[in-house]
N, C-alpha and C. Protein backbone atom coordinates (compact mmCIF):
# COMPACT_ATOMS: atom_id res chain seq x y z
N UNK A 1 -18.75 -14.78 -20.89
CA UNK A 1 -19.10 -15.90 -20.04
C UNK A 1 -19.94 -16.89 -20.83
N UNK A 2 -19.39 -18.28 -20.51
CA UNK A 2 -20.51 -19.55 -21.34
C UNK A 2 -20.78 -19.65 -20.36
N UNK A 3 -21.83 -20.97 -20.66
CA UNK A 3 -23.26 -21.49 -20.03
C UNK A 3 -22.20 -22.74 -19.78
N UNK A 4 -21.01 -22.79 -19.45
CA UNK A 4 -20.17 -24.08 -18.77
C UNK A 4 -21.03 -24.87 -17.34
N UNK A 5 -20.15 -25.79 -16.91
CA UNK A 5 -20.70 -26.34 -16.12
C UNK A 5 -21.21 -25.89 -14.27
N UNK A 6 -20.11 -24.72 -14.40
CA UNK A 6 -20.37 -24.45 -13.00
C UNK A 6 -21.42 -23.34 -13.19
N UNK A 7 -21.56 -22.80 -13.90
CA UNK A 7 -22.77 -21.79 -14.35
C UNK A 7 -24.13 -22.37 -14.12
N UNK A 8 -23.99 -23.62 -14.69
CA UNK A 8 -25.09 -24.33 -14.86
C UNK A 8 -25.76 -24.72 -13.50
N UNK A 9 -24.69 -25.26 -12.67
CA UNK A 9 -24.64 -26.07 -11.45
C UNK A 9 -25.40 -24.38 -10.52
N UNK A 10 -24.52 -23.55 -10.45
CA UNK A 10 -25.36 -22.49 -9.63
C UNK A 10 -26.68 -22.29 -9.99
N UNK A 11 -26.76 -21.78 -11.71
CA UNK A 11 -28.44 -21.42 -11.50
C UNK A 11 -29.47 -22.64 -11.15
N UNK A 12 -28.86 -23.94 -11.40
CA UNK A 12 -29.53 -24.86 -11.05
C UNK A 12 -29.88 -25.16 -10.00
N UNK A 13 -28.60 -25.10 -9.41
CA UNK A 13 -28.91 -25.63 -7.63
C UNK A 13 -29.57 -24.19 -6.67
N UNK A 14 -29.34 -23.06 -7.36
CA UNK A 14 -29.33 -22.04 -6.66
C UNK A 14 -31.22 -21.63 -5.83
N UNK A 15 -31.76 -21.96 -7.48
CA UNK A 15 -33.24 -22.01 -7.22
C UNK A 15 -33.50 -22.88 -8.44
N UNK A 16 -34.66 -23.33 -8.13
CA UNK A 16 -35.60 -24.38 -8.58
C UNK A 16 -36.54 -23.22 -9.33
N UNK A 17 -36.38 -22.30 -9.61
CA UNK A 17 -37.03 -21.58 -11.04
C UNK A 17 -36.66 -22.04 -12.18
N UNK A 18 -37.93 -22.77 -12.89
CA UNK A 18 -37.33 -23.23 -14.46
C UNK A 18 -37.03 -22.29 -15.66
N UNK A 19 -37.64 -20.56 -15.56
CA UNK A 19 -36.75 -19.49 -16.36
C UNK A 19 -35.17 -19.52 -16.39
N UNK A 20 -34.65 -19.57 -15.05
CA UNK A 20 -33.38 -19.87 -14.75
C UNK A 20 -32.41 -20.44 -15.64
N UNK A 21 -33.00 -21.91 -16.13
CA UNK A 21 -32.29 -22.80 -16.42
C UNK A 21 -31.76 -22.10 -17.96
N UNK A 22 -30.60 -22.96 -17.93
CA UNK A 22 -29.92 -22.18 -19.57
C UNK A 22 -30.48 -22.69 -20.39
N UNK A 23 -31.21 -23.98 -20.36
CA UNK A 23 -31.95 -24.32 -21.47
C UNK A 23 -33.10 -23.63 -21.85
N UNK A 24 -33.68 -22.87 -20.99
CA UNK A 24 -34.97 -22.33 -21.06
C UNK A 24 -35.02 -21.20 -22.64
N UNK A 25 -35.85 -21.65 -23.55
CA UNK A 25 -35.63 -20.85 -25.13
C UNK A 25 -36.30 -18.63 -24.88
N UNK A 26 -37.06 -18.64 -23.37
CA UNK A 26 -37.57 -17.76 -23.24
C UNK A 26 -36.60 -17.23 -22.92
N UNK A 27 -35.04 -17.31 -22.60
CA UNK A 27 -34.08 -16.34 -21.80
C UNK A 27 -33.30 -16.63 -22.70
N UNK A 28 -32.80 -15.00 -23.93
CA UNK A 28 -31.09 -14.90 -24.37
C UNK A 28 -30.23 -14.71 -23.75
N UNK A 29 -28.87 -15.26 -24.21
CA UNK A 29 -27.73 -15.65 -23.62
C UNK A 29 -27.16 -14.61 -22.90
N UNK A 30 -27.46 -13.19 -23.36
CA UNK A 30 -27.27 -11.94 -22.53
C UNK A 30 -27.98 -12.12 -21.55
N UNK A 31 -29.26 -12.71 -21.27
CA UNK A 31 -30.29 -12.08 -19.83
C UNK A 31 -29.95 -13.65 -18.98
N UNK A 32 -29.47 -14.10 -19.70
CA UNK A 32 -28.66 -15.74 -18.48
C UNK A 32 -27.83 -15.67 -18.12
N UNK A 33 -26.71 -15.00 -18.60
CA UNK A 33 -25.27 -14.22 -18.03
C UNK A 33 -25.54 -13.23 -17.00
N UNK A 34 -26.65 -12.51 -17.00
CA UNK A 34 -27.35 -11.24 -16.51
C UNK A 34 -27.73 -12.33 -14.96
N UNK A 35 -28.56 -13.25 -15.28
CA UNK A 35 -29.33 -13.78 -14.73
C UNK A 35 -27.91 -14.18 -13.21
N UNK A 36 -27.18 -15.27 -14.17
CA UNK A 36 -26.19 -16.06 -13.80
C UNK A 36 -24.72 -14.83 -12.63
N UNK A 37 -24.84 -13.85 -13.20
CA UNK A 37 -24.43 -12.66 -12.19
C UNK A 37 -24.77 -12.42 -11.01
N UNK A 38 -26.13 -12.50 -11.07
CA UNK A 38 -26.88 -11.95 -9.78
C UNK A 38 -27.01 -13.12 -9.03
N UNK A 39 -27.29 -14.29 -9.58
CA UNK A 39 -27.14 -15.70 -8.75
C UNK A 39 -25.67 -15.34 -7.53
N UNK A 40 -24.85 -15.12 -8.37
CA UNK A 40 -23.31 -15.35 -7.90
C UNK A 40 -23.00 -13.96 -6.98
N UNK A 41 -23.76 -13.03 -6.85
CA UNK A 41 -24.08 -12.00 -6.11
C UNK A 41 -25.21 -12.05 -5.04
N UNK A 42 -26.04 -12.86 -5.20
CA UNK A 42 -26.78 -13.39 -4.36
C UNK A 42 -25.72 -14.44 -3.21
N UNK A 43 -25.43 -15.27 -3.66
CA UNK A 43 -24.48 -16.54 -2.73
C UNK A 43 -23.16 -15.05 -2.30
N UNK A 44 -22.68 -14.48 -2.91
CA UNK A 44 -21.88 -13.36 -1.95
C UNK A 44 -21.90 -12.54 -0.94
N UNK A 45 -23.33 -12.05 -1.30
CA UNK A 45 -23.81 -10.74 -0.14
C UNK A 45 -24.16 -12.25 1.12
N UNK A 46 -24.89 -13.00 0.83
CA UNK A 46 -25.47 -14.48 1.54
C UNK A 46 -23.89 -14.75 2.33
N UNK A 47 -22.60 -14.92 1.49
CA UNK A 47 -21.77 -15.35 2.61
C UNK A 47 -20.71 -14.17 3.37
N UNK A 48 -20.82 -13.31 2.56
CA UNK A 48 -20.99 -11.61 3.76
C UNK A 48 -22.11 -11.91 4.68
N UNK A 49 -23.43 -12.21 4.36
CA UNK A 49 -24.00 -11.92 6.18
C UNK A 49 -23.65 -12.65 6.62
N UNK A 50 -23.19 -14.02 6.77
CA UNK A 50 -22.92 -14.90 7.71
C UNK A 50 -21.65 -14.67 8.06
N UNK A 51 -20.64 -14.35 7.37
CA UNK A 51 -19.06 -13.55 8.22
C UNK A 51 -19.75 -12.51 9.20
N UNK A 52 -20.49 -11.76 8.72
CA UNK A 52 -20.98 -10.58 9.64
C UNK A 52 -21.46 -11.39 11.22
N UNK A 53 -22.10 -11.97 10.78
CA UNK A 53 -23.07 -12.19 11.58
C UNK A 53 -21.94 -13.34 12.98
N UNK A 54 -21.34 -14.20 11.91
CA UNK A 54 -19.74 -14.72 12.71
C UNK A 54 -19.19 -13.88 13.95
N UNK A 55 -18.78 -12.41 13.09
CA UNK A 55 -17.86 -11.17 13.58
C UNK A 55 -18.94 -10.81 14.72
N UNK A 56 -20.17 -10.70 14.60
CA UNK A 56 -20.92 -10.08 15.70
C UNK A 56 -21.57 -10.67 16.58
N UNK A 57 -21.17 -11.98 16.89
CA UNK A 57 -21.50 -13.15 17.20
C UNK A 57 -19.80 -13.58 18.57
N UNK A 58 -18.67 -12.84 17.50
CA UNK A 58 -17.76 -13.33 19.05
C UNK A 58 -17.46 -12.35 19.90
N UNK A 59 -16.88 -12.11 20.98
CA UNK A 59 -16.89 -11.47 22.21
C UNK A 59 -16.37 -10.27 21.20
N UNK A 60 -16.36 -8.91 22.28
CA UNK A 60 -15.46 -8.05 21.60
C UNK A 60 -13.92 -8.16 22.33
N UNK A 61 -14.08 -8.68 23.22
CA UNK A 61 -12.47 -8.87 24.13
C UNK A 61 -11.61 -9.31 22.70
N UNK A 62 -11.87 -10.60 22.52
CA UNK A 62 -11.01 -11.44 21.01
C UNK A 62 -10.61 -10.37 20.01
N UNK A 63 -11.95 -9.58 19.26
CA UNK A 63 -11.42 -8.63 18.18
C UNK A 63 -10.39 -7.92 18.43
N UNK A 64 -11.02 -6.89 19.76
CA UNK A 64 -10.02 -6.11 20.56
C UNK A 64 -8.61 -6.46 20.68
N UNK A 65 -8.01 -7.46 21.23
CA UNK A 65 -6.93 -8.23 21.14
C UNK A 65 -6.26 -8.31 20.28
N UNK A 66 -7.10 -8.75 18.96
CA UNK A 66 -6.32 -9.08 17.86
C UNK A 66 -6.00 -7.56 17.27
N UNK A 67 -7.09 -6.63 17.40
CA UNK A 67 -6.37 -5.55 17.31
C UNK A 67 -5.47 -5.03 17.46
N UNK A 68 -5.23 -4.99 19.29
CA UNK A 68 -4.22 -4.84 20.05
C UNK A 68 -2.83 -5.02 19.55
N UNK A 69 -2.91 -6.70 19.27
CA UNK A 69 -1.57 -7.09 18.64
C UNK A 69 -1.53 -6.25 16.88
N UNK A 70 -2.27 -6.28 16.28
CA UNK A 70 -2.11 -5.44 15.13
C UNK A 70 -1.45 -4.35 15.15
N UNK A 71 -2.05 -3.78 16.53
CA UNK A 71 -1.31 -2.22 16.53
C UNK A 71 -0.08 -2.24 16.80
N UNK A 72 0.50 -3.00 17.32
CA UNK A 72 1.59 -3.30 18.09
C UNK A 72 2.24 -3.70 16.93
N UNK A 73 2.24 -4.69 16.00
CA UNK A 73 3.17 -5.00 14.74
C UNK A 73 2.82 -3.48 14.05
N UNK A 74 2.23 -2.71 13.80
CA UNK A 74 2.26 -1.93 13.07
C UNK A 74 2.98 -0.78 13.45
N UNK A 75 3.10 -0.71 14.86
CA UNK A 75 3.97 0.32 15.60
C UNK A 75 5.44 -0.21 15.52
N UNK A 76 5.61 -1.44 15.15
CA UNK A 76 7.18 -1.92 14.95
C UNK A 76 7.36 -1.72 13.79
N UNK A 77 6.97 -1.84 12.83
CA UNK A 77 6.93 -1.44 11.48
C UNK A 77 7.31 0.08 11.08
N UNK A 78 6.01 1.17 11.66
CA UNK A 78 6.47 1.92 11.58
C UNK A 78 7.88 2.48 12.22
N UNK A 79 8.34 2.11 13.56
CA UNK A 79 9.60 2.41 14.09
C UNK A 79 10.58 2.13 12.80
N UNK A 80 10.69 0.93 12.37
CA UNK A 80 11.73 0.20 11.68
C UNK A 80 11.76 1.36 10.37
N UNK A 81 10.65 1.55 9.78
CA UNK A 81 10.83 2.52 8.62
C UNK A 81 11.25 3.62 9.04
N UNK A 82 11.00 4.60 10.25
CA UNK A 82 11.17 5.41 10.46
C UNK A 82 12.90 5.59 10.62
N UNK A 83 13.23 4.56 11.47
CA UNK A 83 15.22 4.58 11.85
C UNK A 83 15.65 4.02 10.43
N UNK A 84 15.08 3.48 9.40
CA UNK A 84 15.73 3.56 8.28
C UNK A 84 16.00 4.58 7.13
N UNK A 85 14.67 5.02 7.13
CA UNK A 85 14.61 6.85 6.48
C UNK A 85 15.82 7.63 7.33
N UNK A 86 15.60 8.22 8.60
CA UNK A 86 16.89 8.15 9.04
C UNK A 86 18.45 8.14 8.78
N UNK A 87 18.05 6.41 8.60
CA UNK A 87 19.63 6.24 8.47
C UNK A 87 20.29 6.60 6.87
N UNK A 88 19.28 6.34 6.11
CA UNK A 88 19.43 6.84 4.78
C UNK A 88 19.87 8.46 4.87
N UNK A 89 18.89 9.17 5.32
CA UNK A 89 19.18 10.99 5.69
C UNK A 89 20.52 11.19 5.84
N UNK A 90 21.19 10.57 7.20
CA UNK A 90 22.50 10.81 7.56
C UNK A 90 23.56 10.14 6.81
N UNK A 91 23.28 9.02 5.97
CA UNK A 91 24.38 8.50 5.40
C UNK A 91 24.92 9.57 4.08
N UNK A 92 23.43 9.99 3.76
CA UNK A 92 23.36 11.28 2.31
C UNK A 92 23.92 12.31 2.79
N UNK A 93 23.57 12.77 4.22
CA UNK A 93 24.46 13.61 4.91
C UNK A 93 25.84 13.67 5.21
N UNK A 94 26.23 12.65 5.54
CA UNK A 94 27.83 12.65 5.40
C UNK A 94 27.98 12.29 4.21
N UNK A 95 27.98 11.80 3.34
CA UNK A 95 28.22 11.70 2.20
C UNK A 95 28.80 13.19 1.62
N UNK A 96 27.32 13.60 1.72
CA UNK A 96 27.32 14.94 0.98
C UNK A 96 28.50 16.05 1.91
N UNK A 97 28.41 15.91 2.84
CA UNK A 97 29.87 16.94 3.71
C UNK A 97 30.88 16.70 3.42
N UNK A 98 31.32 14.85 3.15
CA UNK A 98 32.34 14.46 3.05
C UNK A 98 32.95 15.13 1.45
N UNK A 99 31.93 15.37 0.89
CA UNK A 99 32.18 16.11 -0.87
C UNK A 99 32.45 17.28 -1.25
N UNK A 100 31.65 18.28 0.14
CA UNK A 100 31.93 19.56 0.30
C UNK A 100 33.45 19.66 0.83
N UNK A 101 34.00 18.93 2.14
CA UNK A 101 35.09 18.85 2.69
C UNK A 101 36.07 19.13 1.50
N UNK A 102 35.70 17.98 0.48
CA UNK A 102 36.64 17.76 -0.53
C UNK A 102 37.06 19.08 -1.49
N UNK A 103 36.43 19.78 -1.67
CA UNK A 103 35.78 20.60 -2.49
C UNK A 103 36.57 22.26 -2.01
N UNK A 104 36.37 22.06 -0.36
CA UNK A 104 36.97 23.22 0.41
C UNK A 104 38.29 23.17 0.80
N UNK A 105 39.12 21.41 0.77
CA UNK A 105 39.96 21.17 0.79
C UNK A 105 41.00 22.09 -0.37
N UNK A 106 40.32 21.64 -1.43
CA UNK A 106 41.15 22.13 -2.86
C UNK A 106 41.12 23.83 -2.95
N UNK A 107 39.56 24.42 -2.49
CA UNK A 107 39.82 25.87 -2.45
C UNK A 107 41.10 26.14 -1.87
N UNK A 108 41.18 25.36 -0.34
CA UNK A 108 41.87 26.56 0.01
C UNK A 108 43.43 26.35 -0.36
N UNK A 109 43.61 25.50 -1.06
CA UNK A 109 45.17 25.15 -1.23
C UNK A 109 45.86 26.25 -2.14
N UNK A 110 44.44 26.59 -2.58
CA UNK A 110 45.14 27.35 -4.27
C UNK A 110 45.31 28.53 -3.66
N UNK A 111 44.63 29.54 -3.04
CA UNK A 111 44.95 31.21 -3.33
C UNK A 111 45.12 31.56 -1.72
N UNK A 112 45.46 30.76 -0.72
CA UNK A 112 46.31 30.77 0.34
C UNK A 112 44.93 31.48 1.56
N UNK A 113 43.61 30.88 0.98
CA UNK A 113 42.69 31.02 1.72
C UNK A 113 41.83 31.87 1.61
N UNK A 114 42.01 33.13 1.23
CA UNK A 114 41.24 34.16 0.31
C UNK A 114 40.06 34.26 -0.33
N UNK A 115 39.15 35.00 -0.33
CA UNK A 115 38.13 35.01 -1.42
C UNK A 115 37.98 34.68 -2.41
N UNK A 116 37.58 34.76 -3.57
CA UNK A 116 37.49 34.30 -4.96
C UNK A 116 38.04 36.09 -5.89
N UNK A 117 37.09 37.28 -5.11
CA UNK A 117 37.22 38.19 -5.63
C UNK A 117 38.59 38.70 -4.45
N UNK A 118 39.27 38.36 -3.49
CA UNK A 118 40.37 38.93 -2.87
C UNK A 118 41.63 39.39 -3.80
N UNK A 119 42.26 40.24 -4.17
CA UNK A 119 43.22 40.38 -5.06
C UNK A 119 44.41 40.71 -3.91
N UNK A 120 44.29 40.73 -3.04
CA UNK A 120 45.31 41.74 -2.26
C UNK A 120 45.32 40.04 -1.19
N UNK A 121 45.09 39.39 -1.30
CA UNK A 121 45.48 38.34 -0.67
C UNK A 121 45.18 38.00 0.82
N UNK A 122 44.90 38.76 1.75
CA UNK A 122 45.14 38.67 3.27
C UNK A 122 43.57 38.32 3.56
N UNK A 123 42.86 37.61 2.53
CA UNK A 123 41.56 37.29 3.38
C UNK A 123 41.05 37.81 4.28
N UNK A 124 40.44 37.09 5.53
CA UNK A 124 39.16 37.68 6.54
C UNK A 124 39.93 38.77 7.21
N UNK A 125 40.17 39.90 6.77
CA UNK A 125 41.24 40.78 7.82
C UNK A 125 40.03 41.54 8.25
N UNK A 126 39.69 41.87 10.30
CA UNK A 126 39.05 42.34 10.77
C UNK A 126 39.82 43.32 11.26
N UNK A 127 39.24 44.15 11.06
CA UNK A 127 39.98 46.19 12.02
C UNK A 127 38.88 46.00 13.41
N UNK A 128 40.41 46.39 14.15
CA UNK A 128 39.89 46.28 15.58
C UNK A 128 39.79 48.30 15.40
């Protein structure tokens, strides 16, 4: 960080302490950067309390509300992701059956339906 113009303009305007100033020969350029930090952390926390103080200052009906509607886009959101995961699931799902189909198609053409280890041919034969 230099001692540019808006640097200047904060510690200047910020307080009327003449250590402050960048010209001052008693402060190195490390403890004016140092200095020039906390200025700019000072004017932050300063315009955090006044949002705060904004926020606690309007009704709670308004927040509430805006909540309200928050939850409500966020509950459409989640729906929408949810029926899309979904639709992804089942498309992988048929997909994937449609491959097995394929797959069981070709078994059974070859050895007339049978096992893999069947030698005697007559497959699922149940004894009553």
């Amino acid at each position: 960080m230099s001692g540019d113009d808006t640097t200047t303009d904060l510690t200047s305007s910020a307080t009327g302490n003449p250590l402050l100033r960048p010209s001052n020969p008693l402060v190195s350029d490390l403890e004016q950067e140092v200095l020039d930090e906390y200025t700019r952390l000072l004017e932050n926390v300063n315009k955090l309390s006044d949002k705060l103080a904004d926020l606690s200052g309007n009704p709670s009906s308004m927040t509430l509300d805006g909540l309200r509607l928050l939850e409500r886009k966020t509950a459409t959101v989640c729906t929408l992701l949810k029926a899309s995961v979904y639709s992804i699931v089942l498309q992988q799902q048929i997909y994937n059956d449609g491959e097995n189909n394929e797959l069981g198609d070709e078994g059974a053409a070859g050895d007339g339906g049978g096992y893999e280890g069947d030698t005697t041919g007559m497959g699922d034969v149940t004894m009553s």
